[in-house]
Protein backbone atom coordinates (compact mmCIF):
# COMPACT_ATOMS: atom_id res chain seq x y z
CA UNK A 1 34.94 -3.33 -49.48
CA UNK A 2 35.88 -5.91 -47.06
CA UNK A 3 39.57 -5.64 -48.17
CA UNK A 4 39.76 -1.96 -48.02
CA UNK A 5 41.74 -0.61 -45.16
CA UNK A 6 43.91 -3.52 -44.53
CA UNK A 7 47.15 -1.88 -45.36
CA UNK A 8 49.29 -3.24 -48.77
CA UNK A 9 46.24 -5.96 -49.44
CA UNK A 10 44.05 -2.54 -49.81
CA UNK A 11 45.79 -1.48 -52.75
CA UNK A 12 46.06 -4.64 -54.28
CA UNK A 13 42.91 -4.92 -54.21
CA UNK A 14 42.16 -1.28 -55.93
CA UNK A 15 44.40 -2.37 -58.40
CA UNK A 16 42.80 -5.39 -59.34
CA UNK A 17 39.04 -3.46 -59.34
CA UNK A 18 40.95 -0.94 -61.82
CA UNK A 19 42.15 -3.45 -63.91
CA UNK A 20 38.54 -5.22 -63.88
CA UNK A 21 37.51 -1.80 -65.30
CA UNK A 22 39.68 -1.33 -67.40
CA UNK A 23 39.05 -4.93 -69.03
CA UNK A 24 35.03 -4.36 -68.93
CA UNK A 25 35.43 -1.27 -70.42
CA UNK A 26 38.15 -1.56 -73.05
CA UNK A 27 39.58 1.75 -71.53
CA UNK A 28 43.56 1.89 -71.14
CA UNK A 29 43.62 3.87 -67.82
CA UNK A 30 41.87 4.10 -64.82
CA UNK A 31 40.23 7.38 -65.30
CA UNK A 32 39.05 6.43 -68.48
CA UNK A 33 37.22 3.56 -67.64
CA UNK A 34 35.67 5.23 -64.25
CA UNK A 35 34.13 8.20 -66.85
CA UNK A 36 32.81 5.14 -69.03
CA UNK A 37 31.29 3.22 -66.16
CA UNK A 38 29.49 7.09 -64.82
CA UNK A 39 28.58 7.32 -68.32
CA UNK A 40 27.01 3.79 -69.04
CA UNK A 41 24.94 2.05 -66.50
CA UNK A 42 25.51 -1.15 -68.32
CA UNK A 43 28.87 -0.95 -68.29
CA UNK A 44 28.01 -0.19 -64.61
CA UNK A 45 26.37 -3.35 -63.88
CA UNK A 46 28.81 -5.56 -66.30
CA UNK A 47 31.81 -3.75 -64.07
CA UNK A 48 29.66 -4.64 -60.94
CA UNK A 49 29.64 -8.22 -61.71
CA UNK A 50 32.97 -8.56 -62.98
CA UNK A 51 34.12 -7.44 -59.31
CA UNK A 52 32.16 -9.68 -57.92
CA UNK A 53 33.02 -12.44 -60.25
CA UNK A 54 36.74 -11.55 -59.00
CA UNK A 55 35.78 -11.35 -55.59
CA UNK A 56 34.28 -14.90 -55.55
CA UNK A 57 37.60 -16.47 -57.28
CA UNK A 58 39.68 -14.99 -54.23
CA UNK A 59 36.99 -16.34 -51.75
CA UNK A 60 36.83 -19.87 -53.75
CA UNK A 61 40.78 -20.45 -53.54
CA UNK A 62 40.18 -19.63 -49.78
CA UNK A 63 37.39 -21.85 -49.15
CA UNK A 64 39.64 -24.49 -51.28
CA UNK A 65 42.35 -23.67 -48.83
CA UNK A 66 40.14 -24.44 -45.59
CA UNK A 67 38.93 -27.84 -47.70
CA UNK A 68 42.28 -29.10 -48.11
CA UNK A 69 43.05 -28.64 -44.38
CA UNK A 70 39.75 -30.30 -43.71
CA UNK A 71 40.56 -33.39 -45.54
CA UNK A 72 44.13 -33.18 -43.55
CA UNK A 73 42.03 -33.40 -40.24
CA UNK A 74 39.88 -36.09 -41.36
CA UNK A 75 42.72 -38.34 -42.66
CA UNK A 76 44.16 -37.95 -39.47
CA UNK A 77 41.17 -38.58 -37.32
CA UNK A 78 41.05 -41.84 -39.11
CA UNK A 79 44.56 -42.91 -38.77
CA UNK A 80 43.97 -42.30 -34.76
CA UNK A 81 45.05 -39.07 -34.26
CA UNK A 82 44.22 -35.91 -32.85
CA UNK A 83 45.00 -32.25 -34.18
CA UNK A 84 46.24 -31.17 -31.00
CA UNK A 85 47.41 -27.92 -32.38
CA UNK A 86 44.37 -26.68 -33.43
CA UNK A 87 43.27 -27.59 -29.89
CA UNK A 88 45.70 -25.62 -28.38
CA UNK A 89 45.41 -22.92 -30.34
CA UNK A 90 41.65 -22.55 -30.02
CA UNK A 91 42.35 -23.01 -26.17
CA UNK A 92 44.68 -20.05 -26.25
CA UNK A 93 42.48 -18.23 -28.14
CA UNK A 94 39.67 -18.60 -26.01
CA UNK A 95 41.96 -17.92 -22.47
CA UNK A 96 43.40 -14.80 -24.27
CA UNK A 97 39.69 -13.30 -24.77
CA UNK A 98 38.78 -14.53 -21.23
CA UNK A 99 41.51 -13.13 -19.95
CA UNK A 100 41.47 -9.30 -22.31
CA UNK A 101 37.60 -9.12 -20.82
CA UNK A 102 38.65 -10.06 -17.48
CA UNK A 103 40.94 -6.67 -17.66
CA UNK A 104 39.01 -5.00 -19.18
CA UNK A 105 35.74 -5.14 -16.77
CA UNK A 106 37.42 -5.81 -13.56
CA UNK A 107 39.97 -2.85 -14.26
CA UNK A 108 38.36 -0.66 -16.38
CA UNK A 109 38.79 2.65 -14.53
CA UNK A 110 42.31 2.14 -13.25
CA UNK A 111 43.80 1.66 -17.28
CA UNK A 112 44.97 4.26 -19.25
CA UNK A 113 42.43 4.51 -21.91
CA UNK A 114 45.45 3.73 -24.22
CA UNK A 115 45.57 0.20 -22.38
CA UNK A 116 42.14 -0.24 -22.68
CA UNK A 117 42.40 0.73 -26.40
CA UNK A 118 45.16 -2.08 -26.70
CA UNK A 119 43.61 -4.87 -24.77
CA UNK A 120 40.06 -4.21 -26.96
CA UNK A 121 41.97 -4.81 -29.96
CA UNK A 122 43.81 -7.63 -28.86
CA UNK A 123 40.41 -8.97 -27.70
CA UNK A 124 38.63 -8.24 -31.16
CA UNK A 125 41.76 -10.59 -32.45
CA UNK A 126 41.32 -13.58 -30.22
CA UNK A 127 37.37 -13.70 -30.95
CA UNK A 128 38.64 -13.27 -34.88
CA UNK A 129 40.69 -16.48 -33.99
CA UNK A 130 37.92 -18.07 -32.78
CA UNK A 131 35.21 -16.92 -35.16
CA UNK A 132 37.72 -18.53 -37.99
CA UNK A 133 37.60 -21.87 -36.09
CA UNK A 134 34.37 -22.28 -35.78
CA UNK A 135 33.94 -21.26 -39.70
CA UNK A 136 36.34 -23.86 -40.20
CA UNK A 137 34.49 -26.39 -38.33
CA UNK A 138 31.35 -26.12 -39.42
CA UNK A 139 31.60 -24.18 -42.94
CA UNK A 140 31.33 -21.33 -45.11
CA UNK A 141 29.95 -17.85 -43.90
CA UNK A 142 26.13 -17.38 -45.11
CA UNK A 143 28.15 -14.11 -46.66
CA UNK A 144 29.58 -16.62 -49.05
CA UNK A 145 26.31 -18.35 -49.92
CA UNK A 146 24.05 -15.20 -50.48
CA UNK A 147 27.01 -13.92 -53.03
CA UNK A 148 26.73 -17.01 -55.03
CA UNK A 149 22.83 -16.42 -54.98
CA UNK A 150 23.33 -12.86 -56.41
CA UNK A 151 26.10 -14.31 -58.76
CA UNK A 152 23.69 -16.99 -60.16
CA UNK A 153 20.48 -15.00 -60.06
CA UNK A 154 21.76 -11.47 -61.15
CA UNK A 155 19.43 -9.72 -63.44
CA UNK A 156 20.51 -6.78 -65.48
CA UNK A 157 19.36 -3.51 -64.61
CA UNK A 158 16.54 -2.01 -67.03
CA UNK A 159 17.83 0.45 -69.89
């Protein structure tokens, strides 16, 4: 659900879970396969974990994605060299929160509630920013690591 709302990735996304459902269920359209999966609560569960399944491949390429630019930062820590952009970018991103909070509490009632709208968001982005550093830094979410617990422990629901 995670990927819902986020403009032209949301309907990717719905595409791909239709297309899961459609596989799972041998069905060749989308309202098909949504009255077998209503109908069958195996078919349910197999859809359930198919999604999952798919949802795990997109977060694996990711993770693969961050690993790569990890072994980038290592190799050039041990040539001698800094990343300075990704110190400069976690410096912004840390003076641009600072800063949208600073607004926001010691101006708070002389905004338009429009501004105060605006800067929140752009606030909510910077600590994004930063929340994505520090994941990159020191690992995968423990979101990641209890899916792959419910991936490799799933049980099938009782008939």
């Amino acid at each position: 659900m995670r990927y819902f709302g986020a403009g032209e990735q949301s309907t990717v996304v719905a595409e791909k879970v239709i297309e899961v459902a459609k596989r799972v269920t041998g069905e060749p359209t989308g309202e098909a396969a949504l009255a077998a999966i209503q109908g069958n609560p195996d078919l349910a569960h197999e859809w359930r974990m198919a999604t999952l399944a798919a949802d795990t491949d997109l977060e694996q390429a990711y993770l693969d994605d961050r690993r790569n630019a990890r072994a980038r930062d290592v190799a050039l820590a041990q040539a001698g060299f800094r990343n300075r952009r990704a110190d400069w970018m976690v410096a912004i991103d840390a003076v641009g929160l600072v800063a949208c909070l600073a607004v926001l509490a010691l101006f708070r009632k002389e905004i338009p509630a429009e501004v105060v709208t605006l800067l929140s968001t752009i606030a909510s982005l910077f600590g994004v920013c930063l929340r994505d550093a520090h994941q990159f830094e020191f690992g995968s979410s423990r979101g990641s690591r209890e899916k792959d617990v419910i991936l490799g422990g799933a049980a099938k629901p009782p008939s």
